[in-house]
Structures are given as C-alpha cells and as structure tokens.
Protein backbone atom coordinates (compact mmCIF):
# COMPACT_ATOMS: atom_id res chain seq x y z
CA UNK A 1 108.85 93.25 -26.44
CA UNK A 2 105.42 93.81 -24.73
CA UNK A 3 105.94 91.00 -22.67
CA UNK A 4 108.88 92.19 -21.19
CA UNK A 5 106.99 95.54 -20.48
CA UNK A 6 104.55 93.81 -19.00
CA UNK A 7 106.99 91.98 -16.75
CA UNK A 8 108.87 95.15 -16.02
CA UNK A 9 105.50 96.58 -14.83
CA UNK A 10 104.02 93.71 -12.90
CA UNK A 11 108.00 93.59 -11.07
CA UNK A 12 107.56 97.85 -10.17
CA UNK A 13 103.93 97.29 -9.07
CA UNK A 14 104.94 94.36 -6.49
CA UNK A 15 107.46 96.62 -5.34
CA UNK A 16 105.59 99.02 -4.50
CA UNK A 17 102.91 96.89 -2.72
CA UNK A 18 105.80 95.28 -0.59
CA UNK A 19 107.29 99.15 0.39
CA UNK A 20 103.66 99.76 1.25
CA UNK A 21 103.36 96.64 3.68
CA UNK A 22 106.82 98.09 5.11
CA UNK A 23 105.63 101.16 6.37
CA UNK A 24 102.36 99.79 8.20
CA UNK A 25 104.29 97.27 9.78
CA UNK A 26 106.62 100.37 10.77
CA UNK A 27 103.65 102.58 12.12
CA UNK A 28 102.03 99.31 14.39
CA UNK A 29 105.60 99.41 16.21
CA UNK A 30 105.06 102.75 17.80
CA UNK A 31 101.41 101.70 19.27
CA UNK A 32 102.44 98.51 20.34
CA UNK A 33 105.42 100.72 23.02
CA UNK A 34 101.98 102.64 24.19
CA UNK A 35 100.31 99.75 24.95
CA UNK A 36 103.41 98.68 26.90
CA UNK A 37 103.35 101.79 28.43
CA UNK A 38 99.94 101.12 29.65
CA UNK A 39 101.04 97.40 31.20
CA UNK A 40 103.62 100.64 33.16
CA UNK A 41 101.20 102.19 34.28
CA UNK A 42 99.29 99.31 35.56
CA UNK A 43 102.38 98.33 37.63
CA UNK A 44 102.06 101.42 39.58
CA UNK A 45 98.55 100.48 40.31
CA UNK A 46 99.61 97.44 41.76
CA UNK A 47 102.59 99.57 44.02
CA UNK A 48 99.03 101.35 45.73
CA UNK A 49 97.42 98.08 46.31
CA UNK A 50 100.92 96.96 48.07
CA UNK A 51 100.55 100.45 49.91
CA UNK A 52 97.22 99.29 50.86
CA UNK A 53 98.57 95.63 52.85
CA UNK A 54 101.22 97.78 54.49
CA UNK A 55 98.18 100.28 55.99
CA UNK A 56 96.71 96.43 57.33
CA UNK A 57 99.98 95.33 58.86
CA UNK A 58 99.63 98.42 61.01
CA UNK A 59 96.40 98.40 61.95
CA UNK A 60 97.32 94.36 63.22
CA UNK A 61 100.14 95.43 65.32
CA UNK A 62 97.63 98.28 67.15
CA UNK A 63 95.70 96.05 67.57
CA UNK A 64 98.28 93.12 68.99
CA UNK A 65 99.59 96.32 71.54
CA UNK A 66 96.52 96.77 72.64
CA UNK A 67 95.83 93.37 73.36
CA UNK A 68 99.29 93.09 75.16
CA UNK A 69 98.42 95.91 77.42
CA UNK A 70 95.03 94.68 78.37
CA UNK A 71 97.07 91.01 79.54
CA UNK A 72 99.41 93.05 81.33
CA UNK A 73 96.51 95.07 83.58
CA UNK A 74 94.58 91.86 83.92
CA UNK A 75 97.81 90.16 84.99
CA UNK A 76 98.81 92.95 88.19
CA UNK A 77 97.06 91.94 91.71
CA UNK A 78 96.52 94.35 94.27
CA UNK A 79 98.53 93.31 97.61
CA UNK A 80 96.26 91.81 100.35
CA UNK A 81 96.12 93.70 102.86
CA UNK A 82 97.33 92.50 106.26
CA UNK A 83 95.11 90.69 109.00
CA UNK A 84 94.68 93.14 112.26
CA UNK A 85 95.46 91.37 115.37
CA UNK A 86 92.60 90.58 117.90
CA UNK A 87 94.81 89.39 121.50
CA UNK A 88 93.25 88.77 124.47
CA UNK A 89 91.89 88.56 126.90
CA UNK A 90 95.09 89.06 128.48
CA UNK A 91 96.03 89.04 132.24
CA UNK A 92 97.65 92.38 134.34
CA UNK A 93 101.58 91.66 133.36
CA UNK A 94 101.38 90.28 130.30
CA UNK A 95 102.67 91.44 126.94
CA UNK A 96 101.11 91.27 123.06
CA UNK A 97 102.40 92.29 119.97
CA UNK A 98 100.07 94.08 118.22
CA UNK A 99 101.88 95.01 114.90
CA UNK A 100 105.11 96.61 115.76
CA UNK A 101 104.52 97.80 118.78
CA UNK A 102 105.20 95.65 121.92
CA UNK A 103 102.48 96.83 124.64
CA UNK A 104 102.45 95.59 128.72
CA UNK A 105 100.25 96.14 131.29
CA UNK A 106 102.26 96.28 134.22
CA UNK A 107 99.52 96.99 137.04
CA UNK A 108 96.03 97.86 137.69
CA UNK A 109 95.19 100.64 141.20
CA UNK A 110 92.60 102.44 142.01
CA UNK A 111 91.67 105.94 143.76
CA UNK A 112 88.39 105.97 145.52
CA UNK A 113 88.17 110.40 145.97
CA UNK A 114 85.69 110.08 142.25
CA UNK A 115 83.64 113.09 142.16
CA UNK A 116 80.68 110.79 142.04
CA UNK A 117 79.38 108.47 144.42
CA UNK A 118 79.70 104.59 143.51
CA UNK A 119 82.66 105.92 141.01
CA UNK A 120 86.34 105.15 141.63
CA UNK A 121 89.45 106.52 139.08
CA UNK A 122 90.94 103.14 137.84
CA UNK A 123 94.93 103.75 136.79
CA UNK A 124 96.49 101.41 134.17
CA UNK A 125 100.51 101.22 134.06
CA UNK A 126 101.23 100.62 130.32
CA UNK A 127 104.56 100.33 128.44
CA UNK A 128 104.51 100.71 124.86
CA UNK A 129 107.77 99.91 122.55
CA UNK A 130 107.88 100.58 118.96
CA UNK A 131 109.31 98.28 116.65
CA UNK A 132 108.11 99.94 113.49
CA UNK A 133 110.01 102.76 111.33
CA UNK A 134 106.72 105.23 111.62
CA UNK A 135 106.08 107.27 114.38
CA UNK A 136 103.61 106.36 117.28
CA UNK A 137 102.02 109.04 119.45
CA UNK A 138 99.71 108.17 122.38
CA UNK A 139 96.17 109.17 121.50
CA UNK A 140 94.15 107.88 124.81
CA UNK A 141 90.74 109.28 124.26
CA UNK A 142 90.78 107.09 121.12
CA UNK A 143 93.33 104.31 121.44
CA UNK A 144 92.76 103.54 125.18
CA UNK A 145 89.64 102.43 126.28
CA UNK A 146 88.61 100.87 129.65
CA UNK A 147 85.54 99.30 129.50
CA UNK A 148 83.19 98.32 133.02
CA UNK A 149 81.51 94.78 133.76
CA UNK A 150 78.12 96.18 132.42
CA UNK A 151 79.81 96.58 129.23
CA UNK A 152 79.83 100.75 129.22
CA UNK A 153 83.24 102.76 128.21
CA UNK A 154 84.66 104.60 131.08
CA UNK A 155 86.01 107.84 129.66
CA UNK A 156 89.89 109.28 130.10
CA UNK A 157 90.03 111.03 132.71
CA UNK A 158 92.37 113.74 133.28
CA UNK A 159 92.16 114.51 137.12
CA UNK A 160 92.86 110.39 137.36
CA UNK A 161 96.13 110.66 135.47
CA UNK A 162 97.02 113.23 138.62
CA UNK A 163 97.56 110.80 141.39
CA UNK A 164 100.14 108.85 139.25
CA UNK A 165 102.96 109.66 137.49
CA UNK A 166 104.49 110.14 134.80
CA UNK A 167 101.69 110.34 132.40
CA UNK A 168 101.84 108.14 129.14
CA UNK A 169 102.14 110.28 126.32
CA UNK A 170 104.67 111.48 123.82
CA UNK A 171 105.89 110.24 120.55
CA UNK A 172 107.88 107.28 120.10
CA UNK A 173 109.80 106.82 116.96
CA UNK A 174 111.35 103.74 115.76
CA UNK A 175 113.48 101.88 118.58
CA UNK A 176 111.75 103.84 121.92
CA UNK A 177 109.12 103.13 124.53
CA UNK A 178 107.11 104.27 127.10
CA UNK A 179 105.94 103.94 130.62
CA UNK A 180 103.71 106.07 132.20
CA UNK A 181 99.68 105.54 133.54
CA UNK A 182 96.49 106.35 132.07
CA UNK A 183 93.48 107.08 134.39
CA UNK A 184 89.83 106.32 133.53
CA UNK A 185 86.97 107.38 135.89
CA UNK A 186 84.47 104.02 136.43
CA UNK A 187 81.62 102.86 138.16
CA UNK A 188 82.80 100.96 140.67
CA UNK A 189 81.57 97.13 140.87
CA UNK A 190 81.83 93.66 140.90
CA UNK A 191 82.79 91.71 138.12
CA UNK A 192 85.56 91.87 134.95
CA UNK A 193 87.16 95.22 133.97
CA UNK A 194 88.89 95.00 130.43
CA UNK A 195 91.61 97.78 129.19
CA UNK A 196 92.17 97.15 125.22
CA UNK A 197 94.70 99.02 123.38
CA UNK A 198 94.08 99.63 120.12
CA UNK A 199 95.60 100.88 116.80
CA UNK A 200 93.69 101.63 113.30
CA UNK A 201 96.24 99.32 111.62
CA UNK A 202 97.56 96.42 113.37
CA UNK A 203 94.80 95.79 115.68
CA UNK A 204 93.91 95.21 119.44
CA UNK A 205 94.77 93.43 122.41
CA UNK A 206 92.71 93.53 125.83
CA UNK A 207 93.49 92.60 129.17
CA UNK A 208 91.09 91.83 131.94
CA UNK A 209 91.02 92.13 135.71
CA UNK A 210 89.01 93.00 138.54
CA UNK A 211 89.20 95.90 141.35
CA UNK A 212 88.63 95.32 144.83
C-alpha cells in the first residue's frame, strides 16, 4: 500500500516538473519574436545605406555632365577670319576686286592753278560697284589716299574735286556703283604716283602712274 503511494507521488511530482518545463519553454517564445524584431529593424538600416549609393550615383552623373560640357567647349573653334586683299600695283584702267566691291581707275588729269607753287591738283576717275549685301559709303579722307614719289600722302582736296564732275560720293547698297572723281592736291614731280583704295575689311588695291 505504501508503495503505491509512493508511486502515486513520484507520478504527481514528475508532472508537475514537466508543466513547469512547459511554461519556460512558453515564455522563451515571446523573446525570441523581439529578437526577430531586432533582425527588422536592422533591415531598415540597411534601406539608409542603399539611400546612401543612390546619393553616389548622383554625384557620378554631375560629375559625367560636367565633363560632357567641358568636351563640348573644348570641341567649338572660332571661325578664321578672312585674309584682306593686298592688289597692286595696278595700271590707270584696270580693275581689282577687293572683297565685294569691284573698283576701276578709269583716268588720271591734272590741274596746274594749286595755290602753291611746285603743287598741281591730281584728279582720279574711280568707279566703285558693290557686290556685297552691306552698305558702302565713300569716305575719301580715309579710304582714298594718293600718295607722291617721295613717299608723302597728298591730302583730299576739296577745291580739286571742283574742276571735275560729278564728285564720287554717296552710298551704294547691294547691286549699285559709282563714277565720279576725287581730287588730291600734290607736289608736283618726277617719278611714280600711287592712288590705293582701301577698306577696313577686305583690303587694298593701288594703282600707279605718273603725271606729266
């Protein structure tokens, strides 16, 4: 009769211990889901660091434009500009191009009644056609220039320009011309005369003759 007393005992005691065991294996479920939790949250740590790369790629493709607009200055190359002509020396009746305008010289005269002794008025007949779409207006204290044997500039003369007409001056647009005389007052002498026309972008040409 003890014995089975003892039995029945030793049977309730194990059950207890094992209903014990039960709920501590119960209670290290919970705090295993936190430290799952945890690994969550150290996923959205790795989501910044993913942030972070995408902040890189940007910076790269600044960087790449950047470099692609540096190539593309580098690359451009300012137009050359054009060569000016330099004609001559040219002989009374001839015609040169200079740029787009056509110029002649058609004849050289002179008029001995010079204010000065040893001076003469030396008259040019010029034609000058323009071939180009911007306007050309005769400037012949600066575009005209007569130049002696001694190598001195005769000036423009405006009394000269009286003996002979019509005058070259005026505007010529795109398509007209010219004729008329310029006058110079010179030192009268032996040797080689030279009349150069010249413009500030296509160039010169100069012609050469003599008086008597």
């Amino acid at each position: 009769m003890r014995r089975r007393i003892l039995v029945g005992l030793l049977a309730a005691l194990l059950a207890l211990a094992a209903a014990g065991c039960g709920k501590y294996a119960d209670q290290s479920g919970p705090g295993g889901t936190t430290a799952s939790g945890s690994g969550a949250s150290g996923s959205t740590s790795s989501g910044s660091g993913a942030s972070g790369s995408s902040s890189s790629g940007s910076g790269a493709s600044t960087s790449g434009g950047g470099s692609g607009g540096q190539g593309a200055s580098g690359g451009s190359a300012a137009p050359a500009p054009a060569e000016k002509a330099q004609l001559g020396p040219l002989a009374v009746g001839d015609t040169a191009e200079v740029g787009l305008l056509t110029v002649t010289v058609h004849q050289v005269e002179t008029v001995d009644e010079a204010p000065a002794p040893g001076y003469t008025y030396v008259l040019i007949d010029v034609t000058v056609q323009n071939n180009g779409a911007a306007a050309y207006t005769v400037n012949p204290t600066e575009q005209h220039k007569l130049t002696t044997p001694e190598e001195k500039s005769a000036p423009y003369n405006l009394q000269a320009t009286s003996y002979r007409t019509p005058r070259l001056n005026g505007t010529f647009r795109q398509g007209e011309s010219g004729q008329g005389w310029l006058g110079f007052l010179a030192k009268r002498m032996d040797g080689t005369y030279r009349y150069t026309f010249i413009h500030p972008e296509y160039g010169e040409a100069t012609w050469e003759f003599t008086i008597q």
